[in-house]
C-alpha atoms as a PDB file:
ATOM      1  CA  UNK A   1       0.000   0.000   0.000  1.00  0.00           C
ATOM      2  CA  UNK A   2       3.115   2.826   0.792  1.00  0.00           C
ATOM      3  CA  UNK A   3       4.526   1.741  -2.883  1.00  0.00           C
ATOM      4  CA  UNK A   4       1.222   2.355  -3.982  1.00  0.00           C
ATOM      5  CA  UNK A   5       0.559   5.742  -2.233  1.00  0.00           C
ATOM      6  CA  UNK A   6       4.391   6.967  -3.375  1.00  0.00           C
ATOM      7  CA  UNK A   7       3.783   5.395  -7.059  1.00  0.00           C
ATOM      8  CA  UNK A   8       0.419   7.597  -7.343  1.00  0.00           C
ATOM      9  CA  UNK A   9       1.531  10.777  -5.533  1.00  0.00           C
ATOM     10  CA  UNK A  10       4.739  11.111  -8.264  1.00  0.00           C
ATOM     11  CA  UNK A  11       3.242   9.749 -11.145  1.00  0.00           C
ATOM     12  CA  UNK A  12      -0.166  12.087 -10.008  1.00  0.00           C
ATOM     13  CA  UNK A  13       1.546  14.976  -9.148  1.00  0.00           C
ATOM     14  CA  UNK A  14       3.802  14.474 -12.486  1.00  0.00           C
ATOM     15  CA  UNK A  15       1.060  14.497 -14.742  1.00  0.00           C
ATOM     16  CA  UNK A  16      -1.265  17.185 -13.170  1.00  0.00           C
ATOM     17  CA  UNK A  17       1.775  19.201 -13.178  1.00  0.00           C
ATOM     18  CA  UNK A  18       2.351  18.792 -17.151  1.00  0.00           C
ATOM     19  CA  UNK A  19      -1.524  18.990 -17.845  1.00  0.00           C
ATOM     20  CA  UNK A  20      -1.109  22.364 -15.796  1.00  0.00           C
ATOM     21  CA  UNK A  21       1.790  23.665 -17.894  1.00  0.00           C
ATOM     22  CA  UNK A  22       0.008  22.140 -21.200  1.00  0.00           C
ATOM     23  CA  UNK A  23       2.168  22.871 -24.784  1.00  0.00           C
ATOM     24  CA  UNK A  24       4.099  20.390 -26.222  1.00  0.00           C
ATOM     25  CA  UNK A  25       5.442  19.362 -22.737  1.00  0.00           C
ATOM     26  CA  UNK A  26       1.857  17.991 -21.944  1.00  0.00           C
ATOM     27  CA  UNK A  27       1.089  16.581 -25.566  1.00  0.00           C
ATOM     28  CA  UNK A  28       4.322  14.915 -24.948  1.00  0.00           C
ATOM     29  CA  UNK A  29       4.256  13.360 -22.209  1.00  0.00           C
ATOM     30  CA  UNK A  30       0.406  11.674 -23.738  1.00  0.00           C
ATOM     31  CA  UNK A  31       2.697  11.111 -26.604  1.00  0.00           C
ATOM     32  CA  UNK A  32       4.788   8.969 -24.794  1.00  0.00           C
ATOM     33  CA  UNK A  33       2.108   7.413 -22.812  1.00  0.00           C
ATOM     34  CA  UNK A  34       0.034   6.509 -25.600  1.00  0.00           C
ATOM     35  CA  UNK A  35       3.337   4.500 -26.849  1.00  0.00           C
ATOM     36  CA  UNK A  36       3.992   2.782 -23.522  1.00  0.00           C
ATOM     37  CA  UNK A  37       0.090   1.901 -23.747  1.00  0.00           C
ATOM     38  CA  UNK A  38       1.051   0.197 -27.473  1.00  0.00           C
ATOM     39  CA  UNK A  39       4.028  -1.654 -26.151  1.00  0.00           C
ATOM     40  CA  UNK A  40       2.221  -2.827 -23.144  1.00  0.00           C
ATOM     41  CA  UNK A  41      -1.133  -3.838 -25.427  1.00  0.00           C
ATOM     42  CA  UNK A  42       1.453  -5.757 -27.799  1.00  0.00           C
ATOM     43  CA  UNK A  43       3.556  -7.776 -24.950  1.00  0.00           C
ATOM     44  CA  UNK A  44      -0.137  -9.039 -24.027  1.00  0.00           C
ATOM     45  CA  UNK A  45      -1.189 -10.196 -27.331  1.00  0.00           C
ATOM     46  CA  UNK A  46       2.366 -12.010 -26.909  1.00  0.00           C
ATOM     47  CA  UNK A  47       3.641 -10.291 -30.029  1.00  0.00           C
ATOM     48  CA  UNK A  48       7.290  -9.897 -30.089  1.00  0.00           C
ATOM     49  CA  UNK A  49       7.260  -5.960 -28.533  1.00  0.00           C
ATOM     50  CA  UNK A  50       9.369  -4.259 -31.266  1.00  0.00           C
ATOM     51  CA  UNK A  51       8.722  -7.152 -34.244  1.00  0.00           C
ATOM     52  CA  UNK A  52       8.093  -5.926 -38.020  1.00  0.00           C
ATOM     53  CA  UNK A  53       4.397  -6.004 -37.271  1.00  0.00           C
ATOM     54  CA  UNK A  54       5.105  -4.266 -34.046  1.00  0.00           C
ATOM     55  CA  UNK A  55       6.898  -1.119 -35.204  1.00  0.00           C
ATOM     56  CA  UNK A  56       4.078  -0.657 -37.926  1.00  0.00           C
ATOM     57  CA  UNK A  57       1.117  -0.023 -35.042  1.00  0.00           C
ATOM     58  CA  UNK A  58       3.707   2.541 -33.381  1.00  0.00           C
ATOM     59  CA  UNK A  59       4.161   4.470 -36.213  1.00  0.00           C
ATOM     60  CA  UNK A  60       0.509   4.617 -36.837  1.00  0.00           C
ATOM     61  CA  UNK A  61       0.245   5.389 -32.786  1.00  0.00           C
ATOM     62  CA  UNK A  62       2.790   8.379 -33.271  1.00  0.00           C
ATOM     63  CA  UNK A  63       1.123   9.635 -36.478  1.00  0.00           C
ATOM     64  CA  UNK A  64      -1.937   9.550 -34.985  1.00  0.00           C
ATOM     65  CA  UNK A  65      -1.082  11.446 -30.986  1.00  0.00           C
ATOM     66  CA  UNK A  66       1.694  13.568 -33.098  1.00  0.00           C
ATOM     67  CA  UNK A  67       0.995  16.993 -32.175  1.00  0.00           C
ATOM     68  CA  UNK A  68       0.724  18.360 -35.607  1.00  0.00           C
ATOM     69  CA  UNK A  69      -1.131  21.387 -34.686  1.00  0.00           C
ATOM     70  CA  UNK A  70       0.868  22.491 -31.644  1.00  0.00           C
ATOM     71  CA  UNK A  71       3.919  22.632 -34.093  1.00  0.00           C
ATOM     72  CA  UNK A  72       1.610  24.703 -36.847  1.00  0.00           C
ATOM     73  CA  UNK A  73       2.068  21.773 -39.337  1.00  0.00           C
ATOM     74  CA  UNK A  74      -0.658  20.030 -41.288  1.00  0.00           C
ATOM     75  CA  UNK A  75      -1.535  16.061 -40.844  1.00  0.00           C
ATOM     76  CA  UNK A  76      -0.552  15.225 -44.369  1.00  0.00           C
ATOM     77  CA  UNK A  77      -3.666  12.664 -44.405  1.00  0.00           C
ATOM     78  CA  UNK A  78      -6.474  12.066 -42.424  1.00  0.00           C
ATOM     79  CA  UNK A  79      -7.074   9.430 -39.748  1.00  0.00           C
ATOM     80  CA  UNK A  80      -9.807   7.597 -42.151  1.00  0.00           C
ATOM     81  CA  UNK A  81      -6.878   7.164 -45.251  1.00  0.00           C
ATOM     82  CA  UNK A  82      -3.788   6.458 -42.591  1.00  0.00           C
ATOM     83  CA  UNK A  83      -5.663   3.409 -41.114  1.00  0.00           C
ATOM     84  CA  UNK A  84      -6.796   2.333 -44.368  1.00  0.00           C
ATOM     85  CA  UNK A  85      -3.010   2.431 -45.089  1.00  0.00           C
ATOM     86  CA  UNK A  86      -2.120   1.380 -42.329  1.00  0.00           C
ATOM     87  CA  UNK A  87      -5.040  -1.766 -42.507  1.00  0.00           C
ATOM     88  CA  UNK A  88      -3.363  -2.437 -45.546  1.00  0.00           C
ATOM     89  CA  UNK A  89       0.090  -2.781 -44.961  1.00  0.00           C
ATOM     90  CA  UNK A  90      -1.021  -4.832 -41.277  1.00  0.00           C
ATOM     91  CA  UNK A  91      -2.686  -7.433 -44.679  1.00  0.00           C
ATOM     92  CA  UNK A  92       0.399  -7.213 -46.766  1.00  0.00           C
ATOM     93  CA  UNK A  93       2.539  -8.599 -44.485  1.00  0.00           C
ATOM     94  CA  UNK A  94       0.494 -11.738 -43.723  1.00  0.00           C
ATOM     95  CA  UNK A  95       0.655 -12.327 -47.739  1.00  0.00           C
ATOM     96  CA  UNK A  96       4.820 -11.329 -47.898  1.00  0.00           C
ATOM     97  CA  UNK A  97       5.368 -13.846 -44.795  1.00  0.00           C
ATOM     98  CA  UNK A  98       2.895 -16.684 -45.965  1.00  0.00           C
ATOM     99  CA  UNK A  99       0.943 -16.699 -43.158  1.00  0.00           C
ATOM    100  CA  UNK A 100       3.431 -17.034 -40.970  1.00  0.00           C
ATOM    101  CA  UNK A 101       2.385 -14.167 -39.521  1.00  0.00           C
ATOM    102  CA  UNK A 102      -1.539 -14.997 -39.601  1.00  0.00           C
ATOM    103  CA  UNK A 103      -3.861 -12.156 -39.861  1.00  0.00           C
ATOM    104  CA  UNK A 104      -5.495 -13.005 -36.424  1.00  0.00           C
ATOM    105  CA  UNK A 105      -2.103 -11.670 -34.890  1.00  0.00           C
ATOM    106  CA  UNK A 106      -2.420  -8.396 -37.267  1.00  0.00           C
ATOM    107  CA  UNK A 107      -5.917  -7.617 -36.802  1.00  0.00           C
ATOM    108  CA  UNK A 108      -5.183  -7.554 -32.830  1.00  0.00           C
ATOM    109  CA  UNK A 109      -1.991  -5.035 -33.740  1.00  0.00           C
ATOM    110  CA  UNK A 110      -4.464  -2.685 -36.251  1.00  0.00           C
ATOM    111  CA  UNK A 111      -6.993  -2.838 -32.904  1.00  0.00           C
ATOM    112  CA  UNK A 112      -4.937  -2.308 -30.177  1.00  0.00           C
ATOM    113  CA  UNK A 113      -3.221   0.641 -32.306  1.00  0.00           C
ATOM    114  CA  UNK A 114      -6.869   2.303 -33.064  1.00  0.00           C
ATOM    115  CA  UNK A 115      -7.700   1.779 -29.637  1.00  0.00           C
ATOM    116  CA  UNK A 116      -4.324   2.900 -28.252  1.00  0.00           C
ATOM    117  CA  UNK A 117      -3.506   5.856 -30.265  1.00  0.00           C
ATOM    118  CA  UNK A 118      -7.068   7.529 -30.497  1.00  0.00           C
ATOM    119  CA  UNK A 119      -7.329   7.132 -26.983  1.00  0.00           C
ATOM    120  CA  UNK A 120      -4.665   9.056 -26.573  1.00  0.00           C
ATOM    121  CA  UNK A 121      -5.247  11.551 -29.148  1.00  0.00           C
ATOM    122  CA  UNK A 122      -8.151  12.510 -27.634  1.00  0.00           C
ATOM    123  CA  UNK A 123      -7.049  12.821 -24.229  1.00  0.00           C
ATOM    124  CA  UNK A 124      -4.188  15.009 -25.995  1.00  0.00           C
ATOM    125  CA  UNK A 125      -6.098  17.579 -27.828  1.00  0.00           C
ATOM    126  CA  UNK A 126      -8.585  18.552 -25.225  1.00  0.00           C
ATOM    127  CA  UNK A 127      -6.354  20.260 -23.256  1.00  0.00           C
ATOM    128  CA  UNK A 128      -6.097  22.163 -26.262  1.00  0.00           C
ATOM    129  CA  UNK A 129      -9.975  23.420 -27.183  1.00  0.00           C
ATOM    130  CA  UNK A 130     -10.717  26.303 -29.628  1.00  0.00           C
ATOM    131  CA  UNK A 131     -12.630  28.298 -27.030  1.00  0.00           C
ATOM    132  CA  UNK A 132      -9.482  28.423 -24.609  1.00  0.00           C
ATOM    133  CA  UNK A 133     -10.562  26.463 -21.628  1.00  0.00           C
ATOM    134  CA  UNK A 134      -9.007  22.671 -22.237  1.00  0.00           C
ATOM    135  CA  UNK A 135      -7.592  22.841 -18.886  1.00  0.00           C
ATOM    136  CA  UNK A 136     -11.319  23.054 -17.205  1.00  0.00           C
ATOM    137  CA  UNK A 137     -12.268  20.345 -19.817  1.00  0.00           C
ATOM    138  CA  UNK A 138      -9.753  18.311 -18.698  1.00  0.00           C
ATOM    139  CA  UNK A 139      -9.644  18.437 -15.297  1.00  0.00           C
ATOM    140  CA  UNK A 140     -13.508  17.938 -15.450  1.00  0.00           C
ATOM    141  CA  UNK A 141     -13.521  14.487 -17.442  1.00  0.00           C
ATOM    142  CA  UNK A 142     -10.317  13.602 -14.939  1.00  0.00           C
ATOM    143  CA  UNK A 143     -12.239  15.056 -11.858  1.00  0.00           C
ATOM    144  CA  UNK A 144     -15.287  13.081 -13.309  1.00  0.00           C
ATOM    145  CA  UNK A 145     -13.940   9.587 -13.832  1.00  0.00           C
ATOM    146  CA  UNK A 146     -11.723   9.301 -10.750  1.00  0.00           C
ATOM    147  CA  UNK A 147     -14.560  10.245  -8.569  1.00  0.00           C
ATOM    148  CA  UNK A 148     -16.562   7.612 -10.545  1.00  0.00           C
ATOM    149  CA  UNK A 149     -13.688   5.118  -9.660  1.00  0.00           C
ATOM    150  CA  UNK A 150     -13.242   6.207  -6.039  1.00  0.00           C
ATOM    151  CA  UNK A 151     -17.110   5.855  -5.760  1.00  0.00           C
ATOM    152  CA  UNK A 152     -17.543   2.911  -7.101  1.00  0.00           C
ATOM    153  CA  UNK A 153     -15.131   1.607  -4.624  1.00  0.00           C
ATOM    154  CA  UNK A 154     -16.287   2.266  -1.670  1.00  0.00           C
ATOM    155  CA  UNK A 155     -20.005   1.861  -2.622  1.00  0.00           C
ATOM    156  CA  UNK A 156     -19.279  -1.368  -3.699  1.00  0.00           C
ATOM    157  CA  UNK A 157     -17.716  -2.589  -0.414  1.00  0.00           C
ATOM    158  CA  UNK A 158     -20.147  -1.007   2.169  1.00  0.00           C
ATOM    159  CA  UNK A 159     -23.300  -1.955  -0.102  1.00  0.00           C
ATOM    160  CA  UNK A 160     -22.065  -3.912  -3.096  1.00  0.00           C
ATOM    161  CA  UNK A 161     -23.909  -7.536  -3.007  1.00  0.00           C
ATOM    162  CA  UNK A 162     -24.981  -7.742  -6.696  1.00  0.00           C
ATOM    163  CA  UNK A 163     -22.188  -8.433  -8.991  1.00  0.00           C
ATOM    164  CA  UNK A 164     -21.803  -6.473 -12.323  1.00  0.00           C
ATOM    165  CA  UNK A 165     -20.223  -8.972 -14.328  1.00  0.00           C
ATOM    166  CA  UNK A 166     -18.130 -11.715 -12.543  1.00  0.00           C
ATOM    167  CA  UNK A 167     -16.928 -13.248 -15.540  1.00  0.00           C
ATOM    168  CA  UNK A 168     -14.999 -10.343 -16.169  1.00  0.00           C
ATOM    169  CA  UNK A 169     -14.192  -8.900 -13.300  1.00  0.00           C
ATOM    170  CA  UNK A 170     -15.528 -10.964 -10.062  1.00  0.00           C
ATOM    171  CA  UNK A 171     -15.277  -7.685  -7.508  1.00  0.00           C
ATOM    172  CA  UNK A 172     -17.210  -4.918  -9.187  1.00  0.00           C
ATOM    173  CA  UNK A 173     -20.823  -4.873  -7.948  1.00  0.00           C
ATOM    174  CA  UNK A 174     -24.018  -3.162  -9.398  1.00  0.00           C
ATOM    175  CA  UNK A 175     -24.204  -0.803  -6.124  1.00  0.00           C
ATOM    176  CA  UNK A 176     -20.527   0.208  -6.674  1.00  0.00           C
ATOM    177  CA  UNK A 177     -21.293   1.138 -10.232  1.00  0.00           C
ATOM    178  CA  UNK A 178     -24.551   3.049  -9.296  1.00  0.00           C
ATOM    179  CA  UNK A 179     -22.290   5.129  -6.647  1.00  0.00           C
ATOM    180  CA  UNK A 180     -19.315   5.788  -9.290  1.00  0.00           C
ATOM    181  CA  UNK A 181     -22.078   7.124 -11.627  1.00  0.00           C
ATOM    182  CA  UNK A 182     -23.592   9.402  -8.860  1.00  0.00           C
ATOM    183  CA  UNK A 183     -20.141  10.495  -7.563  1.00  0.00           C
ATOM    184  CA  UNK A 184     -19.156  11.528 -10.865  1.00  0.00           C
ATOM    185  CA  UNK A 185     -22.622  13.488 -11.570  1.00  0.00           C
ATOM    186  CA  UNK A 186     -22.043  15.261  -8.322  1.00  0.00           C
ATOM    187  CA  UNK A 187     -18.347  16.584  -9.214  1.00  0.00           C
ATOM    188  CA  UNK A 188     -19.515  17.165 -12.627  1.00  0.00           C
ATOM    189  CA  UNK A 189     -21.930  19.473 -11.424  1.00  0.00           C
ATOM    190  CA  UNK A 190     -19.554  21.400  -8.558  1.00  0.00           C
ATOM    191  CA  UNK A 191     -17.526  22.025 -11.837  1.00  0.00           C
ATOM    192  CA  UNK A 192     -20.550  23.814 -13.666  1.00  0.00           C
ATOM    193  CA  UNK A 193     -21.460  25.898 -10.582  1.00  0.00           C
ATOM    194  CA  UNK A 194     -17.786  27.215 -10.575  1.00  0.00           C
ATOM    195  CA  UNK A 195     -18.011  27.352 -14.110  1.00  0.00           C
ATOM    196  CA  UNK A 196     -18.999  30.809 -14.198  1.00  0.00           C
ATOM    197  CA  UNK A 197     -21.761  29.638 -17.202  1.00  0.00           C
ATOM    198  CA  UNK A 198     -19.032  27.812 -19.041  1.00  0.00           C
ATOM    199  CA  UNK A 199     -20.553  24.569 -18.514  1.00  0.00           C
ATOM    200  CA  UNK A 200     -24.472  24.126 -18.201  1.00  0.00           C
ATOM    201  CA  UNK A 201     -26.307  22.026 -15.584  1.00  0.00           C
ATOM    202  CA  UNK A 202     -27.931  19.838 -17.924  1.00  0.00           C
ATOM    203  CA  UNK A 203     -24.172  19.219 -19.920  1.00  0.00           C
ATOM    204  CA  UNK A 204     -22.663  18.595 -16.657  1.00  0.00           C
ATOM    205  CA  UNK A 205     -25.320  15.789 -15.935  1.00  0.00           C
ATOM    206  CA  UNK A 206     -24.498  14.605 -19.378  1.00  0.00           C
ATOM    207  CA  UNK A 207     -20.737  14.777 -18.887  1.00  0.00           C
ATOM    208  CA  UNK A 208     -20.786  12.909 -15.842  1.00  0.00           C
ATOM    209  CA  UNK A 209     -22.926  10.084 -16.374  1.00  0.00           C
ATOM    210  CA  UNK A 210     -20.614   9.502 -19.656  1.00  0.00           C
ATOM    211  CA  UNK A 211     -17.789   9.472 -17.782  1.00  0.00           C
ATOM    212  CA  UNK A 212     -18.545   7.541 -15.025  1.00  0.00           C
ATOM    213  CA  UNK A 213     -20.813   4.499 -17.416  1.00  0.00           C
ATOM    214  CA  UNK A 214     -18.106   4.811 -20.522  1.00  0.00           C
ATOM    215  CA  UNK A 215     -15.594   4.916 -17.797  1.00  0.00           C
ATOM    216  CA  UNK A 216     -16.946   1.576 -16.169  1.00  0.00           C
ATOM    217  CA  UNK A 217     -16.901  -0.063 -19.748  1.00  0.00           C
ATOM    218  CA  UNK A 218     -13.119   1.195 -20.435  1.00  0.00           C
ATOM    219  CA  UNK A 219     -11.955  -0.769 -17.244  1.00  0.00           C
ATOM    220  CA  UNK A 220     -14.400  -3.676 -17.871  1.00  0.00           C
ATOM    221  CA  UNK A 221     -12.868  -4.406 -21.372  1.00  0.00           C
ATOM    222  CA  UNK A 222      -9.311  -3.958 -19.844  1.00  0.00           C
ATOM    223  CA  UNK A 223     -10.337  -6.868 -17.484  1.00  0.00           C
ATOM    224  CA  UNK A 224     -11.604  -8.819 -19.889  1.00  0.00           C
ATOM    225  CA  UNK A 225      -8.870  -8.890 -22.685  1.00  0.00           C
ATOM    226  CA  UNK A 226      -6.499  -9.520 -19.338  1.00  0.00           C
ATOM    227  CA  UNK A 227      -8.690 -12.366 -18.150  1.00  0.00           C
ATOM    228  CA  UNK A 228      -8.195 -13.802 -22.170  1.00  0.00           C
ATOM    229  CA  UNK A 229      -4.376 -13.174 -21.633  1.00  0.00           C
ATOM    230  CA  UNK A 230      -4.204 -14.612 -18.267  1.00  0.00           C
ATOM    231  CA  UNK A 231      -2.398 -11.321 -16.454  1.00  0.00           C
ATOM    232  CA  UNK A 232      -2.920  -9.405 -13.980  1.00  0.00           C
ATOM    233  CA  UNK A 233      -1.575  -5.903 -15.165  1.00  0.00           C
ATOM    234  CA  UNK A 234      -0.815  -4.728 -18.339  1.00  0.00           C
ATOM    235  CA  UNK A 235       2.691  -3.600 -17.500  1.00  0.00           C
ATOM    236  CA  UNK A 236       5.075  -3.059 -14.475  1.00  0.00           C
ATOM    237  CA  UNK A 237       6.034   0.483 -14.652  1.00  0.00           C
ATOM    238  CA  UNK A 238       3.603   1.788 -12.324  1.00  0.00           C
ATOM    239  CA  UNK A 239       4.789   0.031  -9.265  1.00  0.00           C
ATOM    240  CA  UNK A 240       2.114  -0.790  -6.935  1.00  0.00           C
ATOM    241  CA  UNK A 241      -0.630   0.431  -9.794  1.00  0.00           C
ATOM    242  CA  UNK A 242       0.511  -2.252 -12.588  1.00  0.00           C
ATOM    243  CA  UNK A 243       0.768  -0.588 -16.255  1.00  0.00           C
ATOM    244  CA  UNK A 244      -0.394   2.335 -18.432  1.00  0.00           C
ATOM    245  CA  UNK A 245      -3.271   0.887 -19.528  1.00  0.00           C
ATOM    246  CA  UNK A 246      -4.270  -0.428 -15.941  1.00  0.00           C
ATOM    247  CA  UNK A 247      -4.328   3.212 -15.363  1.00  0.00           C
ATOM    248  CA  UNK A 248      -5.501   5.098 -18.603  1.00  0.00           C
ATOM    249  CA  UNK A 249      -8.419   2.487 -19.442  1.00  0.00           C
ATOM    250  CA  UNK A 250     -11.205   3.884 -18.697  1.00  0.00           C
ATOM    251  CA  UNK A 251      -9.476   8.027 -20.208  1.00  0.00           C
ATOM    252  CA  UNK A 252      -9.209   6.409 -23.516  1.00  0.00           C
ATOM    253  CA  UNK A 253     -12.750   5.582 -23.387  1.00  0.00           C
ATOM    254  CA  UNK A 254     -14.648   8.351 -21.868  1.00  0.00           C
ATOM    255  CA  UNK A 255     -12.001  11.233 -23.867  1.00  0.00           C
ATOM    256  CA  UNK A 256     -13.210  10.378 -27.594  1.00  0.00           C
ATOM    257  CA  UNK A 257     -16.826   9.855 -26.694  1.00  0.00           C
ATOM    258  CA  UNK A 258     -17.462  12.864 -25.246  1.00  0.00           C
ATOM    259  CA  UNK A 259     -15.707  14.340 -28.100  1.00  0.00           C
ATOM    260  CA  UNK A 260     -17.253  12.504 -30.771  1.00  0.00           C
ATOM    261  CA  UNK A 261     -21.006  13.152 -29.274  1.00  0.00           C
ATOM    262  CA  UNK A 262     -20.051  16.606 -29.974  1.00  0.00           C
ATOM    263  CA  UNK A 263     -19.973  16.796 -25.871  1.00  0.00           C
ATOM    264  CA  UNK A 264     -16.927  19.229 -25.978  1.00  0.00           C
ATOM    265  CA  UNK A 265     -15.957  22.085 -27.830  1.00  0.00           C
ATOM    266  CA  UNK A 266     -13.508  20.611 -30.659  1.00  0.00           C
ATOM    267  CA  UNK A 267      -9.711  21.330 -30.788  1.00  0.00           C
END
């Protein structure tokens, strides 16, 4: 539990800190998080980590959480033609190595590189909204889905006795995940009171249910492509809190839905 309290309060504090400064040191440090999040989806799929097949998900990873706009350059093609590229290539190289590679193995790389690296992107570019306030956007869908995790939590083990979905992940209770959704409504609200009318009542409610169901769903399909794999974390370099994904699941969820529902202002 101390590793774990040190772990979170350096890697916490680390990250606020960067989201606070925001620039190319914050869309950075995602950067490199969103390629940690690759590496640690590929060691799972027990793919050799920096294999042919590999390196061609991180480059479409980097293309994709590059900070093109922070740099005042142009994506040189959209996300819809790079993963068609990208799709391609993943199929060429099952032909070129005659199935040895099958395509089962590439169409978990062209996944876990969509999932990985939009994720990110997302989580990226909001601290960078048009109208100026990414930082209160941020924090709010950060504020929103820890207080849906904390919730759930301790919910779930002073009331939990209905399980969610013990098949995939045998603690989680249908109490817990009521609380983590009315935890997360409550915060999201306290943000649009201080809001000074940035953020609406009636968005806020929106906002925070999102976060805190999406959320839920982001850490239930981390459990369950674990439980396939047979792990426990998705990577050591959290000590105490497992991998990047253990920690970023249910971000690269909730980020690109809100953003795609037209939820937040765009970049």
């Amino acid at each position: 539990m101390k590793q774990r309290l040190i772990t979170g309060i350096i890697a916490g504090g680390g990250f606020l800190g960067l989201c606070l400064a925001g620039g190319i040191w914050y869309h950075g440090l995602v950067l490199v998080m969103a390629l940690i999040g690759f590496y640690e989806f590929v060691r799972m799929t027990k793919t050799p980590a920096f294999g042919g097949t590999a390196v061609i998900g991180y480059l479409g990873v980097l293309y994709v959480v590059f900070p093109w706009k922070l740099l005042g350059l142009d994506m040189p093609l959209n996300l819809l033609s790079v993963f068609w590229l990208l799709m391609l290539l993943f199929l060429v190289v099952t032909v070129v190595s005659k199935n040895g590679i099958p395509i089962g193995q590439v169409a978990l790389l062209f996944l876990g590189m969509v999932y990985v690296g939009v994720g990110f992107a997302y989580l990226a570019d909001t601290r960078s909204t048009a109208d100026g306030h990414g930082l209160f956007w941020t924090f709010l869908m950060l504020a929103s889905i820890w207080s849906s995790d904390a919730g759930a939590y301790f919910v779930g083990r002073r009331f939990g006795k209905n399980k969610l979905w013990p098949a995939i992940s045998p603690n989680k209770t249908v109490e817990g995940a009521i609380g983590g959704i009315i935890c997360a409504v409550i915060v999201a609200v306290i943000f649009a009171l201080a809001s000074g009318g940035l953020l609406t009542i009636g968005r806020a409610l929106i906002l925070g249910v999102s976060a805190a169901v999406v959320g839920q769903m982001g850490d239930l399909i981390q459990s369950a492509y674990k439980r396939v794999y047979g792990i426990k974390d998705s990577g050591n370099l959290l000590p105490g809190h497992g991998g990047i994904l253990d920690r970023c699941d249910s971000w690269i969820a909730v980020f690109p839905f809100v953003h795609i529902l037209s939820l937040l202002p765009v970049f």
